[in-house]
Protein backbone atom coordinates (compact mmCIF):
# COMPACT_ATOMS: atom_id res chain seq x y z
CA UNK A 1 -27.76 187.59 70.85
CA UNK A 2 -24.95 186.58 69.09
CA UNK A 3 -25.67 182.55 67.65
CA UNK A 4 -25.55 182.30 64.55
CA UNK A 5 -28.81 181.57 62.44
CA UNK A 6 -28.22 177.97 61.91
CA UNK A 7 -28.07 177.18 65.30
CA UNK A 8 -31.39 179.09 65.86
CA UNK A 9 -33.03 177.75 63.25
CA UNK A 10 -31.82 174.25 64.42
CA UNK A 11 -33.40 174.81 67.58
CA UNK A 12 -37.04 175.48 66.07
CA UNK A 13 -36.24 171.91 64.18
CA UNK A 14 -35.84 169.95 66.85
CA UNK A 15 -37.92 171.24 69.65
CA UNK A 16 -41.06 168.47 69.89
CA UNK A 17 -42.88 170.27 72.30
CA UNK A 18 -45.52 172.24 70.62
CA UNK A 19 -46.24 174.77 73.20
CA UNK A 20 -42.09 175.66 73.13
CA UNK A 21 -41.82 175.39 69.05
CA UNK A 22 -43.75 178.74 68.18
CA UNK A 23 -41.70 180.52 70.70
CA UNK A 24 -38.58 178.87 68.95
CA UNK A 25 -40.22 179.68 65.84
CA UNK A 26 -40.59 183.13 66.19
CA UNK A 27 -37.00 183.96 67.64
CA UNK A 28 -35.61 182.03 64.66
CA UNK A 29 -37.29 184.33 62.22
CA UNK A 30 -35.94 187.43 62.60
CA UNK A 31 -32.28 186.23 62.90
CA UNK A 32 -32.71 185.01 59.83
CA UNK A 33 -34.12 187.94 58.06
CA UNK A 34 -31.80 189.67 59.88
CA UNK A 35 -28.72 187.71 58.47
CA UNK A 36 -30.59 187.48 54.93
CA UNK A 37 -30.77 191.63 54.98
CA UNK A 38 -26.44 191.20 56.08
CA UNK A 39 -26.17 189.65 53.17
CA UNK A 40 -24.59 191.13 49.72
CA UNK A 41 -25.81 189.91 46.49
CA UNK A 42 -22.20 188.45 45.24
CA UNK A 43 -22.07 184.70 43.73
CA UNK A 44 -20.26 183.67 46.88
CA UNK A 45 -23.54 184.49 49.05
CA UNK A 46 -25.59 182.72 46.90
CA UNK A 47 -25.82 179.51 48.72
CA UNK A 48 -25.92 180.76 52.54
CA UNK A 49 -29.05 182.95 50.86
CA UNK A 50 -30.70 180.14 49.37
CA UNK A 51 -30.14 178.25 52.77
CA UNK A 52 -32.05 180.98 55.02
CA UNK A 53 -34.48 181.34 52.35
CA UNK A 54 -35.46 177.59 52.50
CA UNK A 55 -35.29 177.55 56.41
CA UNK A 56 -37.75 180.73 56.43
CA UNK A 57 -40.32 179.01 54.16
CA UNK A 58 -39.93 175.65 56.22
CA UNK A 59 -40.35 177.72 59.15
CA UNK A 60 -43.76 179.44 57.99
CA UNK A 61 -44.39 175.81 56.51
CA UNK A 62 -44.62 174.41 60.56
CA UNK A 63 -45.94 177.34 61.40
CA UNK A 64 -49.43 177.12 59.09
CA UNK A 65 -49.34 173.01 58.98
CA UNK A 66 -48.46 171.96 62.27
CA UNK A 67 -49.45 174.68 64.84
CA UNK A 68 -51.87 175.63 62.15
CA UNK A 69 -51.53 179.44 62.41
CA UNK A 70 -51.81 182.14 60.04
CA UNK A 71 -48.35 185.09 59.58
């Protein structure tokens, strides 16, 4: 699969139909941990790192508030 993580990400963002977000939800995650593990530690990475970072813990966020499920 070759999308980048934003657009997977976006997809778990937008998708209002709980039985289809978890799904979206969980192939989201491990593109970005995949692209966060891609990524060197040089200033210029700094934001795109911070980015996934957020969108991971947003992610988990839905995941434990709104489908109310445990990682």
């Amino acid at each position: 699969m070759q999308q980048g993580w934003e657009e997977v990400y976006l997809r778990a963002m937008i998708e209002t139909d709980q039985d289809r977000l978890m799904g979206k939800i969980d192939l989201a995650i491990p593109v970005l941990r995949s692209r966060l593990q891609e990524l060197d530690f040089s200033p210029e990475r700094r934001s795109e790192r911070q980015r996934i970072t957020d969108a991971l813990l947003t992610l988990d966020t839905i995941r434990r508030i709104e489908l109310k499920t445990q990682v």
